[in-house]
C-alpha atoms as a PDB file:
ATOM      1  CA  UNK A   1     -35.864 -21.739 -49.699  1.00  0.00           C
ATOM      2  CA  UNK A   2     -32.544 -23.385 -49.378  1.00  0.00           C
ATOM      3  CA  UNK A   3     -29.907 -22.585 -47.165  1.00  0.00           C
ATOM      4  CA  UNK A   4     -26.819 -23.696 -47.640  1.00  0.00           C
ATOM      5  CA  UNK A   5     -23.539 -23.728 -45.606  1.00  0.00           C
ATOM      6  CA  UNK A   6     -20.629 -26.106 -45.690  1.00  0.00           C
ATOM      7  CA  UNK A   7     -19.493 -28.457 -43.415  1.00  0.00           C
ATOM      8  CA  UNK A   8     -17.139 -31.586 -42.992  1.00  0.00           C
ATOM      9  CA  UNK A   9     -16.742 -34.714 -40.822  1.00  0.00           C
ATOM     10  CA  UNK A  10     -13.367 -35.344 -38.571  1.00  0.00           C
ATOM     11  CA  UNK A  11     -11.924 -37.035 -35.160  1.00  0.00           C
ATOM     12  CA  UNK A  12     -11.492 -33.878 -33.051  1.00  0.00           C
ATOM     13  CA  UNK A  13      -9.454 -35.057 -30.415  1.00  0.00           C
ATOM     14  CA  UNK A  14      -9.776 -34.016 -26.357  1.00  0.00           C
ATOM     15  CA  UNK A  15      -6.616 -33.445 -24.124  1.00  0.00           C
ATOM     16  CA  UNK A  16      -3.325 -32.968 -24.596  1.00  0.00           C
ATOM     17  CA  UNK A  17      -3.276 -33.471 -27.860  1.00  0.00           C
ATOM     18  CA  UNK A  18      -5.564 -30.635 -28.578  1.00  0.00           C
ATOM     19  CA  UNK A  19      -3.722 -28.532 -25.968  1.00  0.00           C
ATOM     20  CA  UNK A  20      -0.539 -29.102 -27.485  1.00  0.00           C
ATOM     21  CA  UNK A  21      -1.686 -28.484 -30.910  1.00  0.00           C
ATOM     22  CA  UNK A  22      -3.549 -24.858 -30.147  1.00  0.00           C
ATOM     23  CA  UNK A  23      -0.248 -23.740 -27.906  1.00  0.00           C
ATOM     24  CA  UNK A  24       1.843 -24.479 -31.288  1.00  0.00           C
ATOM     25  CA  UNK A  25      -0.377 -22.992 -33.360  1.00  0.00           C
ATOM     26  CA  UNK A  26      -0.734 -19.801 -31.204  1.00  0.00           C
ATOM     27  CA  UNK A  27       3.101 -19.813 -31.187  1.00  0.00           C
ATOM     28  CA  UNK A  28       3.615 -20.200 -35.097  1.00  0.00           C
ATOM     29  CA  UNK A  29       0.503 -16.870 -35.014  1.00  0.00           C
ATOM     30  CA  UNK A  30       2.951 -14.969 -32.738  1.00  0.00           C
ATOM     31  CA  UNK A  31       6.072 -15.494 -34.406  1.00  0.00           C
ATOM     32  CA  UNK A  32       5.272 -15.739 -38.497  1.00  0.00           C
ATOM     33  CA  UNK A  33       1.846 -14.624 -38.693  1.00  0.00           C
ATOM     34  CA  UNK A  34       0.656 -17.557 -39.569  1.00  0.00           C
ATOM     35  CA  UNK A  35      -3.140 -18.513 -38.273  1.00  0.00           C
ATOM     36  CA  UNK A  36      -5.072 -20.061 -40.331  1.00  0.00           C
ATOM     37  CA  UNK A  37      -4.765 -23.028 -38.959  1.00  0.00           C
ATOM     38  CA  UNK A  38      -6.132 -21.156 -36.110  1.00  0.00           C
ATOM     39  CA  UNK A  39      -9.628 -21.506 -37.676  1.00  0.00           C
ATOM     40  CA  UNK A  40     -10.907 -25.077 -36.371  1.00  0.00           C
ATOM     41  CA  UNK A  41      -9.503 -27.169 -33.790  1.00  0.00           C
ATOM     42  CA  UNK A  42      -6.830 -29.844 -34.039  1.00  0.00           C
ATOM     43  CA  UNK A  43      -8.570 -32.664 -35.942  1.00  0.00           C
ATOM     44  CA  UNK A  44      -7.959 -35.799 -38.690  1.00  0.00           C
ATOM     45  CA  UNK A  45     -10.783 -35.216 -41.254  1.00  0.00           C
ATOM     46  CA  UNK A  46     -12.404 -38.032 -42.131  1.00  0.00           C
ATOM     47  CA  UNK A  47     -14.844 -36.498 -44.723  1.00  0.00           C
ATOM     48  CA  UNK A  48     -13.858 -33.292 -46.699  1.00  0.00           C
ATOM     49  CA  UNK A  49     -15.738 -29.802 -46.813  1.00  0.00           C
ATOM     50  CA  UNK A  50     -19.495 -30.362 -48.621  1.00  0.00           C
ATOM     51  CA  UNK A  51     -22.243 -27.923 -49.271  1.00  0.00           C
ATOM     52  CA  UNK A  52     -25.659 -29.394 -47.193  1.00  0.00           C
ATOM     53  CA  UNK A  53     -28.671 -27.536 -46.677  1.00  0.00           C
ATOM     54  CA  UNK A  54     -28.685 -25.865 -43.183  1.00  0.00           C
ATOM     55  CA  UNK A  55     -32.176 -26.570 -42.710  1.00  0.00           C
ATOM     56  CA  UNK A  56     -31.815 -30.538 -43.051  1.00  0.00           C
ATOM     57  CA  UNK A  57     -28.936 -30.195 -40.658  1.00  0.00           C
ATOM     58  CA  UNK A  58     -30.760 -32.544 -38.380  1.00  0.00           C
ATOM     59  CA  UNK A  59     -31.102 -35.169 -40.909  1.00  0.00           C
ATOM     60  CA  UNK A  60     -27.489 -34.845 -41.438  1.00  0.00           C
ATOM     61  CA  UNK A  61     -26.626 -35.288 -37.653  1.00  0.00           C
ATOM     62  CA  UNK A  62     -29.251 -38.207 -37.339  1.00  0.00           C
ATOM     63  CA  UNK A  63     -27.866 -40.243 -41.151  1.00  0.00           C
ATOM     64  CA  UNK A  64     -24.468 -40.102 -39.356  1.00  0.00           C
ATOM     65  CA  UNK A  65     -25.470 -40.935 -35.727  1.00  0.00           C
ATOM     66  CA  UNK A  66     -26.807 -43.943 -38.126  1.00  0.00           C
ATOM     67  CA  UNK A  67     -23.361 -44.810 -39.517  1.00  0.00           C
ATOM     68  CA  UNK A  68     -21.494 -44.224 -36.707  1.00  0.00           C
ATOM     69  CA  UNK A  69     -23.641 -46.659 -34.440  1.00  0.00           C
ATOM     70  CA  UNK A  70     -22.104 -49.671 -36.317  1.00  0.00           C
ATOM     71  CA  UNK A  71     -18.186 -48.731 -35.863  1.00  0.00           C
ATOM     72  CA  UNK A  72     -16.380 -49.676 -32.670  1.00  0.00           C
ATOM     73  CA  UNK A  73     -13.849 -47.251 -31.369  1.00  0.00           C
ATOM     74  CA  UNK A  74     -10.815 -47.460 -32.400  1.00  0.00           C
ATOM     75  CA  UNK A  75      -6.735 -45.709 -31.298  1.00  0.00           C
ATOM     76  CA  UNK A  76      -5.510 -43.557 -33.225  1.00  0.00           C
ATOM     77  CA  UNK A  77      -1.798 -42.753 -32.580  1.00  0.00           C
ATOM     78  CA  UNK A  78      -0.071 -39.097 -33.699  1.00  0.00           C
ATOM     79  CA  UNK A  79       3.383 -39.105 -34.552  1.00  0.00           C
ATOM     80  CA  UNK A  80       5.993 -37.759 -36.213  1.00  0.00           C
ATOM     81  CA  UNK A  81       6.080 -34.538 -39.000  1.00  0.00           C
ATOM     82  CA  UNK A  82       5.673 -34.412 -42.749  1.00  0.00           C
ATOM     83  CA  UNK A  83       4.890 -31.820 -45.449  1.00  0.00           C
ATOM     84  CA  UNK A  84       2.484 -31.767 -48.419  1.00  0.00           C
ATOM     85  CA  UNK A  85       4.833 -29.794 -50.450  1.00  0.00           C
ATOM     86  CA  UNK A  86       6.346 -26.794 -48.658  1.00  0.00           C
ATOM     87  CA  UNK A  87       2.568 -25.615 -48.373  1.00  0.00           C
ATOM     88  CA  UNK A  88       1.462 -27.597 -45.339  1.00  0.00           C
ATOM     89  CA  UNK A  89       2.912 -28.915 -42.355  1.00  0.00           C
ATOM     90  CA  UNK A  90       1.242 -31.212 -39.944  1.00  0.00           C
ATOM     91  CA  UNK A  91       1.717 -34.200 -37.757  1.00  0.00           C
ATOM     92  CA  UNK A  92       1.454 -37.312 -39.009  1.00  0.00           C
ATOM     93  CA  UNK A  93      -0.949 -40.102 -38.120  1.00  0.00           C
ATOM     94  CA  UNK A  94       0.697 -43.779 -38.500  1.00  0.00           C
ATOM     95  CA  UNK A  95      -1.012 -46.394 -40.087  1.00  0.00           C
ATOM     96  CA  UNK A  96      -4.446 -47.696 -38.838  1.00  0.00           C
ATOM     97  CA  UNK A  97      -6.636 -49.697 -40.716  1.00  0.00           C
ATOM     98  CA  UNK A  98      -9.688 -49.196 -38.295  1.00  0.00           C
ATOM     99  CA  UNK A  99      -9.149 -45.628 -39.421  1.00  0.00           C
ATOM    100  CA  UNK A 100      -9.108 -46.148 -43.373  1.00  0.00           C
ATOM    101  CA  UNK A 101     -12.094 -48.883 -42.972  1.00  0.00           C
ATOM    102  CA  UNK A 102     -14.223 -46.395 -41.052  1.00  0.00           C
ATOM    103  CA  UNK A 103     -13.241 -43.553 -43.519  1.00  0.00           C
ATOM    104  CA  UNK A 104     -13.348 -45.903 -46.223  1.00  0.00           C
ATOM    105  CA  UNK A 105     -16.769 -46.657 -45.302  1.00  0.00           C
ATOM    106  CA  UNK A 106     -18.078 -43.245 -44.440  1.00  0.00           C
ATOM    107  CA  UNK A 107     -17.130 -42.044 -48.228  1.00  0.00           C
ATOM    108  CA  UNK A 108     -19.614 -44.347 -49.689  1.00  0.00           C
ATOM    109  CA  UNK A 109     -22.051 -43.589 -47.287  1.00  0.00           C
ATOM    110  CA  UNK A 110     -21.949 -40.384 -47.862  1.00  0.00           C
ATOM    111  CA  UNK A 111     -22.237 -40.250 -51.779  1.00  0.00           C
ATOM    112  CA  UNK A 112     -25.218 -43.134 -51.284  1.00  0.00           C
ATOM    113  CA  UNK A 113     -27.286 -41.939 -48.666  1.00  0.00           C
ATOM    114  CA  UNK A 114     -26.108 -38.231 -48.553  1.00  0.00           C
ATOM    115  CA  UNK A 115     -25.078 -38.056 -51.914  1.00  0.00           C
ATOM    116  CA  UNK A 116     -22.339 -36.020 -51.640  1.00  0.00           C
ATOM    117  CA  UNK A 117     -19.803 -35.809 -54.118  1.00  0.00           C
ATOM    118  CA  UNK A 118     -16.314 -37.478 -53.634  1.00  0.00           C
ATOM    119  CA  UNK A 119     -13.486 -35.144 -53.050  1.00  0.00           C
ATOM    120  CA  UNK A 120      -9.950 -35.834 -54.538  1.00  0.00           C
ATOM    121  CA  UNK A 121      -9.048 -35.638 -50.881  1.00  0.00           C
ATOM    122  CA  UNK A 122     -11.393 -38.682 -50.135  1.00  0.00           C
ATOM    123  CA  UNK A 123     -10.134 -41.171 -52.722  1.00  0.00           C
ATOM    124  CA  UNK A 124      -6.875 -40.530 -51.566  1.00  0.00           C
ATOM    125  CA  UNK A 125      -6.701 -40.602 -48.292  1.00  0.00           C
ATOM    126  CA  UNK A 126      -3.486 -39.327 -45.622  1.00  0.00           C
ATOM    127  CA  UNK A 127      -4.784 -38.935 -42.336  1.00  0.00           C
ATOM    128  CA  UNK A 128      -3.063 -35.789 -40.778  1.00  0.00           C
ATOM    129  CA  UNK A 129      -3.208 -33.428 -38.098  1.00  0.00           C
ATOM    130  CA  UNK A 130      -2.755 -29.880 -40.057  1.00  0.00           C
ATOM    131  CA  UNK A 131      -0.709 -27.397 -37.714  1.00  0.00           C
ATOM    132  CA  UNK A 132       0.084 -24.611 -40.420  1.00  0.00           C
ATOM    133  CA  UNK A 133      -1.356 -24.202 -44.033  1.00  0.00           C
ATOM    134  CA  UNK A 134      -2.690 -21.415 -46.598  1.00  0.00           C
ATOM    135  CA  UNK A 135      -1.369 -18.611 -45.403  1.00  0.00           C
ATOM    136  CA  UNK A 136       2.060 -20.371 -44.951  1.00  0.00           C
ATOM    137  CA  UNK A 137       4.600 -18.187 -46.959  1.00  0.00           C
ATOM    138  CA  UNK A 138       7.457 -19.821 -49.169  1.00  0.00           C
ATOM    139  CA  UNK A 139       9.922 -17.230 -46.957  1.00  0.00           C
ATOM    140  CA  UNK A 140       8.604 -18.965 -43.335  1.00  0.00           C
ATOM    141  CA  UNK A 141       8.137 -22.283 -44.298  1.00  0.00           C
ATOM    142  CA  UNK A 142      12.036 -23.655 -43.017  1.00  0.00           C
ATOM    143  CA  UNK A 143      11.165 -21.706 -39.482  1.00  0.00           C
ATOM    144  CA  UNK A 144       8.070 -22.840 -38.897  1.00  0.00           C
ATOM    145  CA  UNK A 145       9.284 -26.066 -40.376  1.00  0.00           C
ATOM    146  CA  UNK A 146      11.977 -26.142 -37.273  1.00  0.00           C
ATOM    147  CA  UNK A 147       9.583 -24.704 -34.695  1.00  0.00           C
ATOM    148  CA  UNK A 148       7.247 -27.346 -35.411  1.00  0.00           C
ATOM    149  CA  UNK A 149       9.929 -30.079 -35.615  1.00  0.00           C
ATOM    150  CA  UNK A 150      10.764 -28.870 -31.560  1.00  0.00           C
ATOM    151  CA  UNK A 151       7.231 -29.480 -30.640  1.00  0.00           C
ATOM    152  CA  UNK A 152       7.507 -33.301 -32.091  1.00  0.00           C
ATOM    153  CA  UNK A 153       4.107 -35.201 -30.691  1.00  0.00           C
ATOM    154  CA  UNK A 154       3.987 -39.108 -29.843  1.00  0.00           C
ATOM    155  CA  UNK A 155       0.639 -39.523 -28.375  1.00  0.00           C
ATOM    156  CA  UNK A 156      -2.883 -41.243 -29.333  1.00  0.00           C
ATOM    157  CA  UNK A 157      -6.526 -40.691 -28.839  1.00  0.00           C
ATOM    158  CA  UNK A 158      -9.498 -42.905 -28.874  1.00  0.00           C
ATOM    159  CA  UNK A 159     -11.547 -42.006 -31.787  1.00  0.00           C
ATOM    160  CA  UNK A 160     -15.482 -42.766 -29.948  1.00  0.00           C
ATOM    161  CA  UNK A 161     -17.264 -39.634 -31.338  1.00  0.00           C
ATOM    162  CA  UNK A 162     -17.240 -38.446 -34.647  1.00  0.00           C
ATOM    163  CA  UNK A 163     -17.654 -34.469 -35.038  1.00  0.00           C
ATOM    164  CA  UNK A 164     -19.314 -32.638 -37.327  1.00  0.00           C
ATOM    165  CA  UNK A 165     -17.983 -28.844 -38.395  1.00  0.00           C
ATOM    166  CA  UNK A 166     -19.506 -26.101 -39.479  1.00  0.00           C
ATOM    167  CA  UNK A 167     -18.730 -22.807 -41.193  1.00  0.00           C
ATOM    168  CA  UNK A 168     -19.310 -20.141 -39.001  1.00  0.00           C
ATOM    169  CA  UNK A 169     -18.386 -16.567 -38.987  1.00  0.00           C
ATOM    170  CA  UNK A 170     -15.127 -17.129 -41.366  1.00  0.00           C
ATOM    171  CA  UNK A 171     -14.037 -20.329 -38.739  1.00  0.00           C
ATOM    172  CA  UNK A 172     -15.214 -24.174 -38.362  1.00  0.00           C
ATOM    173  CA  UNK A 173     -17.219 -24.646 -35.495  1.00  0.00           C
ATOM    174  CA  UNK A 174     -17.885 -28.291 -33.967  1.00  0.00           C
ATOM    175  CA  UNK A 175     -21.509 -28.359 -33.724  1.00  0.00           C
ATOM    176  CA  UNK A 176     -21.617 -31.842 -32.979  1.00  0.00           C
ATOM    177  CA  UNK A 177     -20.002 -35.061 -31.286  1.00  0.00           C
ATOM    178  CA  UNK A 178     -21.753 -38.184 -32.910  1.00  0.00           C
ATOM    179  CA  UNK A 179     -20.804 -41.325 -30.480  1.00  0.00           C
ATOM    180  CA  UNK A 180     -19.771 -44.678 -32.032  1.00  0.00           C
ATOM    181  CA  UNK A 181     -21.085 -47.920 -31.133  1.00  0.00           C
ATOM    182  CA  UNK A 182     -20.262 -48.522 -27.545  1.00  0.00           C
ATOM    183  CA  UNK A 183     -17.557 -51.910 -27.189  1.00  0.00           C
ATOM    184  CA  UNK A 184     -19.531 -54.974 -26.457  1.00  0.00           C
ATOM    185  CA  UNK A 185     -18.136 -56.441 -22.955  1.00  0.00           C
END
Protein backbone atom coordinates (compact mmCIF):
# COMPACT_ATOMS: atom_id res chain seq x y z
CA UNK A 1 0.00 0.00 0.00
CA UNK A 2 1.12 3.49 -0.63
CA UNK A 3 2.51 5.79 1.66
CA UNK A 4 2.67 9.04 1.02
CA UNK A 5 4.36 12.11 2.63
CA UNK A 6 5.54 15.34 1.11
CA UNK A 7 8.70 16.63 0.57
CA UNK A 8 10.72 19.38 -1.39
CA UNK A 9 14.23 20.07 -2.76
CA UNK A 10 16.42 23.31 -1.51
CA UNK A 11 20.18 24.70 -0.84
CA UNK A 12 20.25 24.49 2.97
CA UNK A 13 23.08 26.46 3.75
CA UNK A 14 25.94 25.65 6.72
CA UNK A 15 27.47 28.50 8.92
CA UNK A 16 26.77 31.71 9.63
CA UNK A 17 24.30 32.10 7.47
CA UNK A 18 22.19 29.48 9.05
CA UNK A 19 23.23 30.77 12.50
CA UNK A 20 22.22 34.11 11.76
CA UNK A 21 19.02 33.16 10.25
CA UNK A 22 17.73 30.72 13.34
CA UNK A 23 18.97 33.63 16.03
CA UNK A 24 16.49 36.07 13.97
CA UNK A 25 13.98 33.83 13.71
CA UNK A 26 14.07 32.82 17.45
CA UNK A 27 14.04 36.60 18.10
CA UNK A 28 10.96 37.49 15.78
CA UNK A 29 9.27 33.91 18.05
CA UNK A 30 10.13 35.86 21.26
CA UNK A 31 8.97 39.15 20.46
CA UNK A 32 5.66 38.72 17.94
CA UNK A 33 4.94 35.20 18.18
CA UNK A 34 5.80 34.54 15.08
CA UNK A 35 7.46 30.83 14.33
CA UNK A 36 6.59 29.33 11.63
CA UNK A 37 9.34 29.97 9.95
CA UNK A 38 10.74 28.11 12.79
CA UNK A 39 9.66 24.84 11.07
CA UNK A 40 12.70 24.01 8.59
CA UNK A 41 15.98 25.50 8.47
CA UNK A 42 17.18 28.55 6.58
CA UNK A 43 17.13 27.42 2.93
CA UNK A 44 16.50 28.71 -1.03
CA UNK A 45 14.06 26.05 -2.39
CA UNK A 46 14.86 24.95 -5.47
CA UNK A 47 11.88 22.52 -6.00
CA UNK A 48 8.48 23.17 -4.23
CA UNK A 49 6.52 20.81 -1.72
CA UNK A 50 5.35 17.34 -3.78
CA UNK A 51 3.52 14.31 -2.58
CA UNK A 52 6.11 11.00 -3.27
CA UNK A 53 5.58 7.71 -1.97
CA UNK A 54 7.62 7.16 1.28
CA UNK A 55 8.44 3.79 0.36
CA UNK A 56 10.29 4.77 -3.05
CA UNK A 57 12.08 7.36 -1.00
CA UNK A 58 15.29 5.73 -2.04
CA UNK A 59 14.58 5.99 -5.63
CA UNK A 60 13.92 9.55 -5.03
CA UNK A 61 17.33 10.16 -3.23
CA UNK A 62 19.21 7.98 -5.92
CA UNK A 63 17.08 9.96 -9.41
CA UNK A 64 18.47 13.14 -7.76
CA UNK A 65 21.99 11.99 -6.68
CA UNK A 66 21.61 11.32 -10.68
CA UNK A 67 20.86 14.96 -11.55
CA UNK A 68 22.88 16.48 -9.25
CA UNK A 69 26.14 14.54 -10.42
CA UNK A 70 26.16 16.66 -13.66
CA UNK A 71 25.98 20.35 -11.97
CA UNK A 72 29.16 22.01 -10.74
CA UNK A 73 28.91 24.03 -7.61
CA UNK A 74 28.12 27.14 -7.82
CA UNK A 75 28.05 30.80 -5.09
CA UNK A 76 25.25 31.85 -4.12
CA UNK A 77 25.31 35.33 -2.48
CA UNK A 78 22.38 36.58 0.24
CA UNK A 79 21.62 40.05 0.37
CA UNK A 80 19.46 42.55 1.04
CA UNK A 81 15.37 42.38 2.24
CA UNK A 82 12.16 42.27 0.27
CA UNK A 83 8.49 41.32 0.85
CA UNK A 84 6.00 39.19 -1.10
CA UNK A 85 3.19 41.37 -0.15
CA UNK A 86 3.06 42.27 3.55
CA UNK A 87 2.71 38.34 4.03
CA UNK A 88 6.35 37.30 3.82
CA UNK A 89 9.56 38.69 4.57
CA UNK A 90 12.85 37.19 3.67
CA UNK A 91 16.29 37.93 2.44
CA UNK A 92 16.92 38.24 -0.85
CA UNK A 93 19.21 36.22 -3.10
CA UNK A 94 20.85 38.42 -6.07
CA UNK A 95 20.95 37.26 -9.37
CA UNK A 96 22.75 33.97 -10.37
CA UNK A 97 22.27 32.27 -13.40
CA UNK A 98 24.08 28.99 -12.21
CA UNK A 99 21.20 29.07 -9.76
CA UNK A 100 18.15 29.51 -12.30
CA UNK A 101 20.00 26.95 -14.86
CA UNK A 102 20.31 24.32 -12.13
CA UNK A 103 16.68 25.06 -10.93
CA UNK A 104 15.68 25.53 -14.34
CA UNK A 105 16.90 22.20 -15.05
CA UNK A 106 15.80 20.32 -11.99
CA UNK A 107 11.95 21.39 -12.85
CA UNK A 108 12.00 19.40 -15.96
CA UNK A 109 13.64 16.69 -14.47
CA UNK A 110 11.43 16.36 -12.10
CA UNK A 111 8.06 16.37 -14.13
CA UNK A 112 10.07 13.83 -16.76
CA UNK A 113 11.66 11.40 -14.72
CA UNK A 114 9.74 11.99 -11.39
CA UNK A 115 6.80 13.25 -12.87
CA UNK A 116 5.90 15.63 -10.57
CA UNK A 117 3.67 18.29 -11.28
CA UNK A 118 4.93 21.94 -11.81
CA UNK A 119 4.12 24.33 -9.09
CA UNK A 120 3.20 28.04 -9.85
CA UNK A 121 6.16 28.60 -7.59
CA UNK A 122 8.46 26.69 -10.11
CA UNK A 123 7.61 28.51 -13.34
CA UNK A 124 8.20 31.53 -11.63
CA UNK A 125 10.99 31.45 -9.92
CA UNK A 126 12.51 34.21 -6.89
CA UNK A 127 15.08 32.61 -5.03
CA UNK A 128 14.67 33.70 -1.30
CA UNK A 129 15.65 32.99 2.06
CA UNK A 130 12.08 33.06 4.03
CA UNK A 131 12.69 34.52 7.69
CA UNK A 132 8.90 35.10 8.68
CA UNK A 133 5.66 33.91 6.85
CA UNK A 134 2.01 32.39 7.56
CA UNK A 135 1.49 33.17 10.75
CA UNK A 136 2.77 36.78 10.12
CA UNK A 137 -0.13 39.12 11.29
CA UNK A 138 -1.14 42.36 9.24
CA UNK A 139 -0.71 44.22 12.98
CA UNK A 140 3.29 42.88 13.26
CA UNK A 141 4.28 43.00 9.91
CA UNK A 142 6.04 46.94 10.12
CA UNK A 143 7.98 45.51 13.48
CA UNK A 144 9.12 42.58 12.32
CA UNK A 145 9.60 44.38 9.07
CA UNK A 146 12.22 46.79 11.12
CA UNK A 147 13.65 44.01 13.28
CA UNK A 148 14.50 42.16 10.31
CA UNK A 149 15.77 45.23 8.39
CA UNK A 150 18.52 45.54 11.70
CA UNK A 151 19.67 42.08 11.08
CA UNK A 152 20.51 43.04 7.19
CA UNK A 153 22.75 39.86 5.79
CA UNK A 154 25.58 40.26 2.98
CA UNK A 155 27.08 36.91 2.85
CA UNK A 156 27.24 33.77 0.32
CA UNK A 157 27.41 30.06 0.42
CA UNK A 158 28.61 27.47 -1.94
CA UNK A 159 25.70 25.55 -3.10
CA UNK A 160 27.71 21.64 -3.41
CA UNK A 161 24.87 19.52 -1.87
CA UNK A 162 21.45 19.64 -2.64
CA UNK A 163 18.98 18.66 0.37
CA UNK A 164 16.08 16.94 0.39
CA UNK A 165 13.12 17.77 3.19
CA UNK A 166 10.75 15.94 4.62
CA UNK A 167 7.52 16.35 6.57
CA UNK A 168 7.93 15.20 9.85
CA UNK A 169 6.00 15.58 12.97
CA UNK A 170 4.26 19.07 11.79
CA UNK A 171 8.19 20.41 10.73
CA UNK A 172 10.59 19.79 7.54
CA UNK A 173 13.29 17.66 8.34
CA UNK A 174 16.55 17.42 6.02
CA UNK A 175 16.84 13.84 5.48
CA UNK A 176 19.34 14.20 2.97
CA UNK A 177 22.49 16.13 1.49
CA UNK A 178 22.83 15.01 -2.27
CA UNK A 179 26.55 16.22 -3.41
CA UNK A 180 27.04 17.87 -6.84
CA UNK A 181 29.57 16.98 -9.27
CA UNK A 182 32.90 17.59 -7.71
CA UNK A 183 34.99 20.74 -9.87
CA UNK A 184 37.29 19.19 -12.36
CA UNK A 185 41.01 20.50 -11.46
Amino acid sequence: MKQLAKYFLAFVPKGTIQEKAQILKDQIKSDFGVKYALKSPAHVTVKMPFIFNEKKEQVLIESIQNFTRLYEPFSVQVSGLDTFGRRVIFWDILPNSALHSFQSDLKVFCKRELKLVDELADNNYHPHMTIAFKDLKEKNFDNVMELVRKSQISDEFLANELSLLKRIEDRWVEISRIKMKAPEN
